[in-house]
N, C-alpha and C. Protein backbone atom coordinates (compact mmCIF):
# COMPACT_ATOMS: atom_id res chain seq x y z
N UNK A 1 47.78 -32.87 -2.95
CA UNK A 1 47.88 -34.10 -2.21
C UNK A 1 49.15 -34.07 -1.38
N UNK A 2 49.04 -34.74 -0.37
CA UNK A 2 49.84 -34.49 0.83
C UNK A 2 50.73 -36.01 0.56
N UNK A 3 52.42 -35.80 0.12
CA UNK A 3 53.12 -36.84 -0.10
C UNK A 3 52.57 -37.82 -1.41
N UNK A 4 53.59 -38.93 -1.37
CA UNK A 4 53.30 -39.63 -3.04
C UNK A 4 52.05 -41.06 -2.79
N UNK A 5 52.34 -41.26 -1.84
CA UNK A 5 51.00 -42.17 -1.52
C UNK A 5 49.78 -41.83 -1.01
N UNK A 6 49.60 -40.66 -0.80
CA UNK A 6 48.29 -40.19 -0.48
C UNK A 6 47.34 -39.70 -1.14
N UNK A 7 45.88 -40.45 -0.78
CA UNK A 7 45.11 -40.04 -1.70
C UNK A 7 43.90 -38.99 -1.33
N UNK A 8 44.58 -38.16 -0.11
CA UNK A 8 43.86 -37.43 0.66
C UNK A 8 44.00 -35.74 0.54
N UNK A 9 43.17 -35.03 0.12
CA UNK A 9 43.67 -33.38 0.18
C UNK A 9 43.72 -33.27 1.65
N UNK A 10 44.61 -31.96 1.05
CA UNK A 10 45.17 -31.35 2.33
C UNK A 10 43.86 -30.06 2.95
N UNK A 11 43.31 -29.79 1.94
CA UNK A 11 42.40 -28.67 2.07
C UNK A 11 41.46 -28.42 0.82
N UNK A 12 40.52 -27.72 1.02
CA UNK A 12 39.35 -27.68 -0.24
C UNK A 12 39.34 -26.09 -0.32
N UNK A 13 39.46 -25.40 -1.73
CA UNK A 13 39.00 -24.22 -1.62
C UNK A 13 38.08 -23.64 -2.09
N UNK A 14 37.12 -23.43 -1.58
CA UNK A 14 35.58 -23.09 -1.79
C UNK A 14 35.46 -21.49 -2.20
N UNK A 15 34.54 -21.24 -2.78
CA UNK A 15 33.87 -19.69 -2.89
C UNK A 15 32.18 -19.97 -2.57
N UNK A 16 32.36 -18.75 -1.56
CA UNK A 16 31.06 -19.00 -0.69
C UNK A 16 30.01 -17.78 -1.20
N UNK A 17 30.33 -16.62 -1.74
CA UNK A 17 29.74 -15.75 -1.59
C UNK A 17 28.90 -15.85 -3.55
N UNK A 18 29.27 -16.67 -4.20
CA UNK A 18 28.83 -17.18 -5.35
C UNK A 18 28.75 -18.69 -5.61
N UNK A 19 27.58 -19.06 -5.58
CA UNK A 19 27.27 -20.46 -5.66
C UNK A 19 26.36 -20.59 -7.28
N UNK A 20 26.70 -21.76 -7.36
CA UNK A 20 26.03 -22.11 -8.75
C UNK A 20 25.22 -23.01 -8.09
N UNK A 21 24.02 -22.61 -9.21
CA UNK A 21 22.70 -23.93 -8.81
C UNK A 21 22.99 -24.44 -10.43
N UNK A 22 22.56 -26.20 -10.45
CA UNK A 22 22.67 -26.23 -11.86
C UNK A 22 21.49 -27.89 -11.01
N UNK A 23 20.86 -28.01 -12.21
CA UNK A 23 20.14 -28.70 -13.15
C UNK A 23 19.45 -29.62 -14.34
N UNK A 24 19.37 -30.45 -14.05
CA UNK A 24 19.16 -31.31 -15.54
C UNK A 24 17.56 -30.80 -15.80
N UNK A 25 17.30 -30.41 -17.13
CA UNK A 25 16.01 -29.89 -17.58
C UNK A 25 15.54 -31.01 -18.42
N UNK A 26 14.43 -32.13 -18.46
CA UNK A 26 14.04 -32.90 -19.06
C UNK A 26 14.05 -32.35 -21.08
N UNK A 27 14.30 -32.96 -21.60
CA UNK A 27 13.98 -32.50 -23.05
C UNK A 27 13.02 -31.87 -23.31
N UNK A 28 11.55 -32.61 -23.29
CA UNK A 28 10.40 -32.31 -23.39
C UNK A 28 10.46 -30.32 -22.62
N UNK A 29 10.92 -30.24 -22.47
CA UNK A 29 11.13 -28.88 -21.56
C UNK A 29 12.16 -28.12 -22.02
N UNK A 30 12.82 -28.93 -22.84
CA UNK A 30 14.37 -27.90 -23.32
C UNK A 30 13.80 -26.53 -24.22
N UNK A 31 12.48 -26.95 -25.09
CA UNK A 31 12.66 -25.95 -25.99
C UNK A 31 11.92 -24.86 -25.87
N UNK A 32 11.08 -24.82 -24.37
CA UNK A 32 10.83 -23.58 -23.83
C UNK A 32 12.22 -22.96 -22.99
N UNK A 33 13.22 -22.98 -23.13
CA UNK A 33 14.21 -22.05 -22.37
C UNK A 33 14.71 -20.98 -23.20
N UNK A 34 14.15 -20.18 -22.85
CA UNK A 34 14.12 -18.46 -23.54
C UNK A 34 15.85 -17.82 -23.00
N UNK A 35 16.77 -16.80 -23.47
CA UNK A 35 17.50 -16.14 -23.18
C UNK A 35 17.26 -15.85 -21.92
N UNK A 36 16.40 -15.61 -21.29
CA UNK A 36 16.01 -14.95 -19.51
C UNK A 36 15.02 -16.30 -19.67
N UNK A 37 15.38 -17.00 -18.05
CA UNK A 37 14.60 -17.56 -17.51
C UNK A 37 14.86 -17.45 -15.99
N UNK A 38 13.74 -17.26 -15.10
CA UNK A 38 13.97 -17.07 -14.18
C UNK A 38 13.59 -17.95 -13.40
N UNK A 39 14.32 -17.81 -12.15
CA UNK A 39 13.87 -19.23 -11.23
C UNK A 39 14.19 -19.06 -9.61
N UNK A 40 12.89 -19.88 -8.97
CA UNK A 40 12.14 -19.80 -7.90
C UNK A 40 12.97 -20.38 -7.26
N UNK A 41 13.62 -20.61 -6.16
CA UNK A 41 14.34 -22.20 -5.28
C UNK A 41 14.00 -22.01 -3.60
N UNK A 42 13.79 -23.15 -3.15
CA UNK A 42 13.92 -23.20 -1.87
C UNK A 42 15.25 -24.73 -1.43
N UNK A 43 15.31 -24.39 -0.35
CA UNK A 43 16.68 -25.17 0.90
C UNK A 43 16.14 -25.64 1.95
N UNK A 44 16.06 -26.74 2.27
CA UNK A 44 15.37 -27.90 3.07
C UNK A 44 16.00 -26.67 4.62
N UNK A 45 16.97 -26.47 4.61
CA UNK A 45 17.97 -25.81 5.57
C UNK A 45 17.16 -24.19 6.02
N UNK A 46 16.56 -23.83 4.98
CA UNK A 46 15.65 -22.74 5.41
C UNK A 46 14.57 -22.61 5.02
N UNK A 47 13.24 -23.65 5.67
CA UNK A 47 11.78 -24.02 5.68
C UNK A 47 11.14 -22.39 5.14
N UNK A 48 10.30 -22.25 4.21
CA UNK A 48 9.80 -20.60 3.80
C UNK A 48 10.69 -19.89 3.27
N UNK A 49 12.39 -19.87 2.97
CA UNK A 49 12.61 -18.94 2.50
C UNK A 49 12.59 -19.15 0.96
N UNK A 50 12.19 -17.60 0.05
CA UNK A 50 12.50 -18.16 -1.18
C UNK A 50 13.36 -17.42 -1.74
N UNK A 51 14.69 -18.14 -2.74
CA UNK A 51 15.56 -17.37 -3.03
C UNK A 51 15.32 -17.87 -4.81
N UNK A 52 15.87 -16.27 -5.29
CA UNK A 52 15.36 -16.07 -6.43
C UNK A 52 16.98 -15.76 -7.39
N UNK A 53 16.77 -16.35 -8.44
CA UNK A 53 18.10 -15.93 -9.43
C UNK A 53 17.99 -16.26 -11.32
N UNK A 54 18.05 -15.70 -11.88
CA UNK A 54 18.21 -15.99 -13.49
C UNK A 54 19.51 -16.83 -14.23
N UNK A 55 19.02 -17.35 -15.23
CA UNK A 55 19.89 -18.45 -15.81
C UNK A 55 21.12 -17.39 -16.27
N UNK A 56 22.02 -18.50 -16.24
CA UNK A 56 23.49 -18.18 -16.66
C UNK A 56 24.02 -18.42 -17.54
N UNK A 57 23.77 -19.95 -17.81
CA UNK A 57 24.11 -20.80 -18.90
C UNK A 57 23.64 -21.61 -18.95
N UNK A 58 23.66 -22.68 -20.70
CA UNK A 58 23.14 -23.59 -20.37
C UNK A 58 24.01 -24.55 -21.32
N UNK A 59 23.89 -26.05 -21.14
CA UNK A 59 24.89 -27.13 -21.94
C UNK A 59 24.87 -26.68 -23.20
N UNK A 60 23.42 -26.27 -23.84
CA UNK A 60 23.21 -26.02 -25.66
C UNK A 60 22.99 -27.33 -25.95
N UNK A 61 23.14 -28.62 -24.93
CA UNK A 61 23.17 -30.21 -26.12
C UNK A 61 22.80 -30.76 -24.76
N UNK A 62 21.68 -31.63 -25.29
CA UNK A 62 21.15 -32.53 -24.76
C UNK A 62 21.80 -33.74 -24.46
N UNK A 63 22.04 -34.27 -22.96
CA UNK A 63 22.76 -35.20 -22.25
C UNK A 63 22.39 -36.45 -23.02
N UNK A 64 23.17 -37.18 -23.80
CA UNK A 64 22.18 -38.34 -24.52
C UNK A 64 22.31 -39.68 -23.48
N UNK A 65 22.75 -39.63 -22.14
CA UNK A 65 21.86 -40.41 -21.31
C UNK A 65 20.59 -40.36 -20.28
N UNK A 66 20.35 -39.02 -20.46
CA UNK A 66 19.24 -38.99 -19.61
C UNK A 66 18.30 -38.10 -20.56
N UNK A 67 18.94 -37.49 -21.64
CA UNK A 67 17.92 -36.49 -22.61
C UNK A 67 17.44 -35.35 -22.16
N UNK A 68 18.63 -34.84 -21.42
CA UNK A 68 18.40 -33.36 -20.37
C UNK A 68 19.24 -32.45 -21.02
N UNK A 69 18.69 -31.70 -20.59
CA UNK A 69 19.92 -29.93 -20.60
C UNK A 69 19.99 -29.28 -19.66
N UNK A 70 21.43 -28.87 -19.01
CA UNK A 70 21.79 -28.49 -18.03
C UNK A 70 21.77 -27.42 -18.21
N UNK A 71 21.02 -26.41 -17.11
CA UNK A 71 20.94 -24.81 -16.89
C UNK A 71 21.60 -25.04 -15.69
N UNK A 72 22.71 -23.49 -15.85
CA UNK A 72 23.41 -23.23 -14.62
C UNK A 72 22.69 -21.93 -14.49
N UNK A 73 22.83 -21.57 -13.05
CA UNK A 73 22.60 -20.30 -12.30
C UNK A 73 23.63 -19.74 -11.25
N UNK A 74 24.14 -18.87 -11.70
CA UNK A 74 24.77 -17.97 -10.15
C UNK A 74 24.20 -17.24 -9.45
N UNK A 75 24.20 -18.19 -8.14
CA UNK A 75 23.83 -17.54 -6.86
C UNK A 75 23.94 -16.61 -6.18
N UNK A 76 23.72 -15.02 -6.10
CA UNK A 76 24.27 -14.64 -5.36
C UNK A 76 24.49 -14.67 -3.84
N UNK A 77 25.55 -15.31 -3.07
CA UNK A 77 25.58 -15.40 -1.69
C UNK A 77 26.51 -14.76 -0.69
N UNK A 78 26.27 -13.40 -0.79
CA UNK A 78 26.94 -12.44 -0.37
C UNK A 78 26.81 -12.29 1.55
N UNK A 79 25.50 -12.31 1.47
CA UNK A 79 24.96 -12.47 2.53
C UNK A 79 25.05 -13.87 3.75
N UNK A 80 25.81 -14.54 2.73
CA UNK A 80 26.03 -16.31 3.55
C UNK A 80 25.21 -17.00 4.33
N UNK A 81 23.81 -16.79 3.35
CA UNK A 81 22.47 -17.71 3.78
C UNK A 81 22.98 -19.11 3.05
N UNK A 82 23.38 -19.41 2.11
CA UNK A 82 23.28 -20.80 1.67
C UNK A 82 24.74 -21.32 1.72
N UNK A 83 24.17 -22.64 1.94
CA UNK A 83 26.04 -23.49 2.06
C UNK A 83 26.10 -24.85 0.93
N UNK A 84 27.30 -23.87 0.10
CA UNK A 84 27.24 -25.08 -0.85
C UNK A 84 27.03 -26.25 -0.24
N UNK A 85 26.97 -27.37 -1.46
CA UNK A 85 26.19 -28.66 -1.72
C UNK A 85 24.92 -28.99 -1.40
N UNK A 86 23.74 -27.55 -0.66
CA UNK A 86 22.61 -28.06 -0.79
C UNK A 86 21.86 -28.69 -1.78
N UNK A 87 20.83 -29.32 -1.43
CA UNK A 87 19.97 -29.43 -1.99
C UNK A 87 18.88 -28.40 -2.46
N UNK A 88 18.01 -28.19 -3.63
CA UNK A 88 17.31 -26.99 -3.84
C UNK A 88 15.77 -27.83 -4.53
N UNK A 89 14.99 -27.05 -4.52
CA UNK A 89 13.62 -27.65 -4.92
C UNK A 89 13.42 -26.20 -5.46
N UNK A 90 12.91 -26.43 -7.04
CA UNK A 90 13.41 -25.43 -8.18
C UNK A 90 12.50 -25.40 -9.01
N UNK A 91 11.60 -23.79 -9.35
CA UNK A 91 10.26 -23.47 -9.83
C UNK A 91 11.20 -22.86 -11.15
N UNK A 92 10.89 -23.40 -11.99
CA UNK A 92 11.66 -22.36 -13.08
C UNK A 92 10.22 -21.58 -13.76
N UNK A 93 10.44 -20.23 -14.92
CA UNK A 93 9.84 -19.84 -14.82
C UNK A 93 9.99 -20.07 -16.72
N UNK A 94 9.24 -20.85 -16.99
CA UNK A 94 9.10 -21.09 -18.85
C UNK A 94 8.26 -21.00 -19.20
N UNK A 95 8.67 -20.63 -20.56
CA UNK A 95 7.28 -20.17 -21.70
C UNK A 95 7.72 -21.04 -22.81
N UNK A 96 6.19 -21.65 -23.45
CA UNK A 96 6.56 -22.20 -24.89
C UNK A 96 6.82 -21.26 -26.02
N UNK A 97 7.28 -21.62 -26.89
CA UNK A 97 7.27 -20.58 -28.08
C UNK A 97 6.03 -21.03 -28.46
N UNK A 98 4.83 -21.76 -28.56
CA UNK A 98 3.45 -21.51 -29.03
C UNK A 98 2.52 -21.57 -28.07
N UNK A 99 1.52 -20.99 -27.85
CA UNK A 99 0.57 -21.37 -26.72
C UNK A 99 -0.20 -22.58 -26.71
N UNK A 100 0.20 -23.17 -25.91
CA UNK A 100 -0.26 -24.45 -25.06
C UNK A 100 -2.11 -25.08 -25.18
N UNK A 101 -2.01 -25.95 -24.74
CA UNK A 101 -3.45 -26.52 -25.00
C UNK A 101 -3.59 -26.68 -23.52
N UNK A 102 -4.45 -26.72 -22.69
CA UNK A 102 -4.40 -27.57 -21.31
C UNK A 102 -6.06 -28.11 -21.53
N UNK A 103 -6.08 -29.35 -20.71
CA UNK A 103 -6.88 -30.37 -20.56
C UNK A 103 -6.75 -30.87 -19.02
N UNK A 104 -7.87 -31.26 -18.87
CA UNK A 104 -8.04 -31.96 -17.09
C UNK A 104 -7.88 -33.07 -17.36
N UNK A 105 -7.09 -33.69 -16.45
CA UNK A 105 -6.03 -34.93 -16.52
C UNK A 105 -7.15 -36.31 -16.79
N UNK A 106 -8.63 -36.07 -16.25
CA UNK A 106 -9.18 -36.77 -16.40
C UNK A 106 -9.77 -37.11 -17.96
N UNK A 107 -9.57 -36.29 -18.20
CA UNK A 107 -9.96 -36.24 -20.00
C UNK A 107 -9.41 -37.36 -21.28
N UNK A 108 -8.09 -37.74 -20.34
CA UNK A 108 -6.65 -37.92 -21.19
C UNK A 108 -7.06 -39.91 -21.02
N UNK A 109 -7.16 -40.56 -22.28
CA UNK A 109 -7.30 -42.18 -22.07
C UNK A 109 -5.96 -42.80 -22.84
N UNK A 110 -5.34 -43.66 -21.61
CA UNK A 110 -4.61 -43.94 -22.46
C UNK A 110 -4.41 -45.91 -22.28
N UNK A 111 -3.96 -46.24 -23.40
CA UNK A 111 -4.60 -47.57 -23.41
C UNK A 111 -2.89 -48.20 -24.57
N UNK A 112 -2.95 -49.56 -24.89
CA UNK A 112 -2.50 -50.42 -25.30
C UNK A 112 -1.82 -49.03 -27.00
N UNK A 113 -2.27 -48.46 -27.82
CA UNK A 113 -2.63 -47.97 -28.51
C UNK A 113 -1.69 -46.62 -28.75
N UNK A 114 -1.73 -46.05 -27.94
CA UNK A 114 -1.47 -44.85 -27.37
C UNK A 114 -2.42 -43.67 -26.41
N UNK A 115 -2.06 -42.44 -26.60
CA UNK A 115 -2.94 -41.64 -25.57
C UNK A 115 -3.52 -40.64 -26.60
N UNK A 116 -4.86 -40.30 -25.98
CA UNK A 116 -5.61 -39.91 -26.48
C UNK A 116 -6.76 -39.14 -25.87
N UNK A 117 -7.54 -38.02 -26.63
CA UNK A 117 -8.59 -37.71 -25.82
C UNK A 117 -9.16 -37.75 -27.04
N UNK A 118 -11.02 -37.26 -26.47
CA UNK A 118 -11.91 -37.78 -27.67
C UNK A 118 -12.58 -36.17 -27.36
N UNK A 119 -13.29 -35.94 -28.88
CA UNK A 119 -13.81 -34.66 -28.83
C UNK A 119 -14.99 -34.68 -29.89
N UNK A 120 -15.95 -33.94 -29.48
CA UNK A 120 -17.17 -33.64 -30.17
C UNK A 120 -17.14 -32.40 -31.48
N UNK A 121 -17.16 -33.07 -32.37
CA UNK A 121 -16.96 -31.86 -33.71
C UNK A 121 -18.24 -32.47 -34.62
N UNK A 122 -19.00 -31.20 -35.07
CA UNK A 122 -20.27 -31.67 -35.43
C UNK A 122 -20.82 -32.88 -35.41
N UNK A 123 -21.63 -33.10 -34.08
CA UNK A 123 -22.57 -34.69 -33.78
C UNK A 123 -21.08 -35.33 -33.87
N UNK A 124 -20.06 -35.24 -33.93
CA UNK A 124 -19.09 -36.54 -34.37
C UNK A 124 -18.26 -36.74 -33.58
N UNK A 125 -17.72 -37.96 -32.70
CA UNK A 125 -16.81 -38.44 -31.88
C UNK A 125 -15.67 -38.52 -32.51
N UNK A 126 -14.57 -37.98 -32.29
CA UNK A 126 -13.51 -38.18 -32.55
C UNK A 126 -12.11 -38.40 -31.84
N UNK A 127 -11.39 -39.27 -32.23
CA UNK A 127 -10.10 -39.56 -31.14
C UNK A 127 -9.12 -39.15 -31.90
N UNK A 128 -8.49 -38.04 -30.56
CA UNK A 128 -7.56 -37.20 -31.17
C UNK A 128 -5.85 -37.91 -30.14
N UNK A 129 -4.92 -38.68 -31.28
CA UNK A 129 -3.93 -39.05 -30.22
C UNK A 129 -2.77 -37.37 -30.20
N UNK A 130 -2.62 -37.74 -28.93
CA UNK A 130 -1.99 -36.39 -28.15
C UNK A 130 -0.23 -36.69 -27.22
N UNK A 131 0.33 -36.04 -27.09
CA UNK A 131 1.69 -36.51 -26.64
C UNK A 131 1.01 -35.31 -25.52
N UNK A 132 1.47 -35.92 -23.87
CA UNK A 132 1.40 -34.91 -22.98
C UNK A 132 2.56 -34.01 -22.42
N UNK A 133 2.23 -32.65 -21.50
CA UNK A 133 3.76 -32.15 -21.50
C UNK A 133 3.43 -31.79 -20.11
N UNK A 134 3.25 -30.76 -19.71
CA UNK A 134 3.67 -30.61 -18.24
C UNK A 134 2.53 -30.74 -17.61
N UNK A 135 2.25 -31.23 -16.33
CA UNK A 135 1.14 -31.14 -15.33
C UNK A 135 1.27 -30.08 -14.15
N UNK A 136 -0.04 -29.45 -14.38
CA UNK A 136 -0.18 -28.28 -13.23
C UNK A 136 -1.40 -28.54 -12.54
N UNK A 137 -1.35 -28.89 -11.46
CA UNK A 137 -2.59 -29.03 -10.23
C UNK A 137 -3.46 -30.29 -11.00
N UNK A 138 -4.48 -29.92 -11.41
CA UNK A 138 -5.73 -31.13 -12.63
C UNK A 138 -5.19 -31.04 -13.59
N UNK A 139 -4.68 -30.03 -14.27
CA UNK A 139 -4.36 -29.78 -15.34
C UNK A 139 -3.19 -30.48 -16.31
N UNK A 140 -3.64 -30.75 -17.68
CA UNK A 140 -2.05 -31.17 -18.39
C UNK A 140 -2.14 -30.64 -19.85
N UNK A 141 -1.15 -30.42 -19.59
CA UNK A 141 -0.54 -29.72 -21.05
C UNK A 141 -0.68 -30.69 -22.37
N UNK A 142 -1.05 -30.26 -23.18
CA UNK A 142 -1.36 -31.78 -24.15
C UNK A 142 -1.06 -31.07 -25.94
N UNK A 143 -0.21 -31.72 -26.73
CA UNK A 143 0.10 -31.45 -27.68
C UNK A 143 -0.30 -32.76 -29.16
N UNK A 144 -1.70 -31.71 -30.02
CA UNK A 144 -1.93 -32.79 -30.92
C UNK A 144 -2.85 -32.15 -31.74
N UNK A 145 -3.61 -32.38 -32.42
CA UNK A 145 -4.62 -31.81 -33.40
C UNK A 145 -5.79 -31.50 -32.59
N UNK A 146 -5.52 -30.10 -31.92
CA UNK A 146 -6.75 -30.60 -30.96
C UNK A 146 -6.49 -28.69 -31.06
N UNK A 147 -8.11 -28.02 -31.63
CA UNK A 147 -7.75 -26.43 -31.23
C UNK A 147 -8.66 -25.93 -30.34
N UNK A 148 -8.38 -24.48 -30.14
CA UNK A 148 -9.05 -23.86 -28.90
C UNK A 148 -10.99 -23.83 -28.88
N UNK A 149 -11.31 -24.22 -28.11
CA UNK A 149 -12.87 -24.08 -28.46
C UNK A 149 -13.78 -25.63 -28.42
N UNK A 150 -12.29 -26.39 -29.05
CA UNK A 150 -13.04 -27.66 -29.06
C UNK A 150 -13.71 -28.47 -27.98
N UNK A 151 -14.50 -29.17 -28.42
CA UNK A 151 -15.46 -30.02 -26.93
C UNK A 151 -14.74 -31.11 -26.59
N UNK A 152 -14.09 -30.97 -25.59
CA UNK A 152 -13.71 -32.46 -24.65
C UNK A 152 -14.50 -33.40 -24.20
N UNK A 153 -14.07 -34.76 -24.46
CA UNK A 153 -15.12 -35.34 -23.34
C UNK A 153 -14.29 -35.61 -22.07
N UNK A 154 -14.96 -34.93 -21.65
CA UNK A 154 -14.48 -35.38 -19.95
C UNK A 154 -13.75 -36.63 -18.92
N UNK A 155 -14.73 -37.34 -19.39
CA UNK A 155 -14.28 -39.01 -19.04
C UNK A 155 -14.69 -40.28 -20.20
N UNK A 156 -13.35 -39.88 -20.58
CA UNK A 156 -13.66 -40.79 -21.95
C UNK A 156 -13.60 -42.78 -21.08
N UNK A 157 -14.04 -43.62 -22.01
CA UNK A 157 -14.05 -44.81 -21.72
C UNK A 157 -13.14 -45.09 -22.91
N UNK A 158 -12.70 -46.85 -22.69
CA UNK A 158 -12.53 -47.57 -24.16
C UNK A 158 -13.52 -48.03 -24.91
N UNK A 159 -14.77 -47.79 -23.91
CA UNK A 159 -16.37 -48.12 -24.98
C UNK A 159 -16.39 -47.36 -25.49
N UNK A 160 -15.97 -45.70 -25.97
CA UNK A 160 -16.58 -45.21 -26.74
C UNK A 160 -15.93 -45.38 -27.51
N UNK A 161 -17.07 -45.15 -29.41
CA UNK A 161 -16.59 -45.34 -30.46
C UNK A 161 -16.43 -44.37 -31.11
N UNK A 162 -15.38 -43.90 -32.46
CA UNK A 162 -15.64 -42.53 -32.79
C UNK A 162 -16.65 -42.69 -34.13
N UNK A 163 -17.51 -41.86 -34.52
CA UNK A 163 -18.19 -41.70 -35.29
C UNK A 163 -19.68 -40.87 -35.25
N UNK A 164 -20.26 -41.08 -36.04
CA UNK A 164 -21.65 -39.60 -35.66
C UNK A 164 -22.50 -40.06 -34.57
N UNK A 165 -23.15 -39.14 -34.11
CA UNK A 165 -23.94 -39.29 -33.16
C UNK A 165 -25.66 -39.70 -34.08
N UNK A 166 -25.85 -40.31 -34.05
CA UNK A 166 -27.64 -40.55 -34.20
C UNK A 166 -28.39 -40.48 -33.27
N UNK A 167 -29.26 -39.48 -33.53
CA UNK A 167 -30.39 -38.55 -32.86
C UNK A 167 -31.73 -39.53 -32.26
């Protein structure tokens, strides 16, 4: 600071040729972050380009006001395509530690109650409640008593009831 009343720098000293990207990672998402995760980004500043880099670090503890975890990344910017303080729009690249269920978003009813989808197990309607996790295109990730093979119904209502089917 320049003199005793000023609340102004005199100068900023930047490093350009290493930039950090960092991140708040929703919870629901924290506990797929593997040792290597890799990640996709684009810069409003360069429409099509995609620049690519792996995690660095991460908080280890969940932000308890927003219930995030911060992954950092170093950038390499040797080349002096990017200028700190962009903005970035950021594909990370995660895996669960168990394999996933996915369901078409239309499947998923959710009401006063909680959420739920309904499934056909011998002649029998059943409502299975489900916590959802990530959405891809139709698709959503859905975590609950629900295994591979089983019959969805498609477009469930609140008319339907669960119990056997009579022939």
């Amino acid at each position: 600071m320049a003199g005793s009343s000023s609340n102004q720098s005199l100068f900023t000293i930047a490093q350009g040729n290493k930039l950090r990207l960092t991140l708040s990672l929703p919870e629901k998402h924290a506990a797929s972050v593997q040792q290597v995760v890799r990640a996709n980004f684009t810069v409003s500043s360069q429409p099509g380009k995609i620049f690519k880099t792996t995690l660095s670090r991460t908080s280890g503890l969940l932000d308890q006001h927003d219930r995030s975890l911060t992954l950092e990344f170093d950038v390499d910017n040797t080349s002096g395509e990017l200028q700190g303080g962009d903005y970035a729009q950021v594909k990370l690249m995660l895996k669960r530690n168990k394999p996933s269920t996915w369901v078409p978003k239309k499947s998923i009813l959710t009401n006063q109650s909680g959420t739920f989808i309904f499934i056909l197990d011998n002649q029998e309607i059943k409502r299975i409640p489900i916590k959802e996790g990530v959405y891809l295109d139709t698709l959503t990730e859905i975590f609950g008593q629900v295994s591979a093979g089983s019959q969805i119904i498609l477009k469930p209502s609140e008319e339907i009831k669960e119990g056997k089917i009579s022939k």
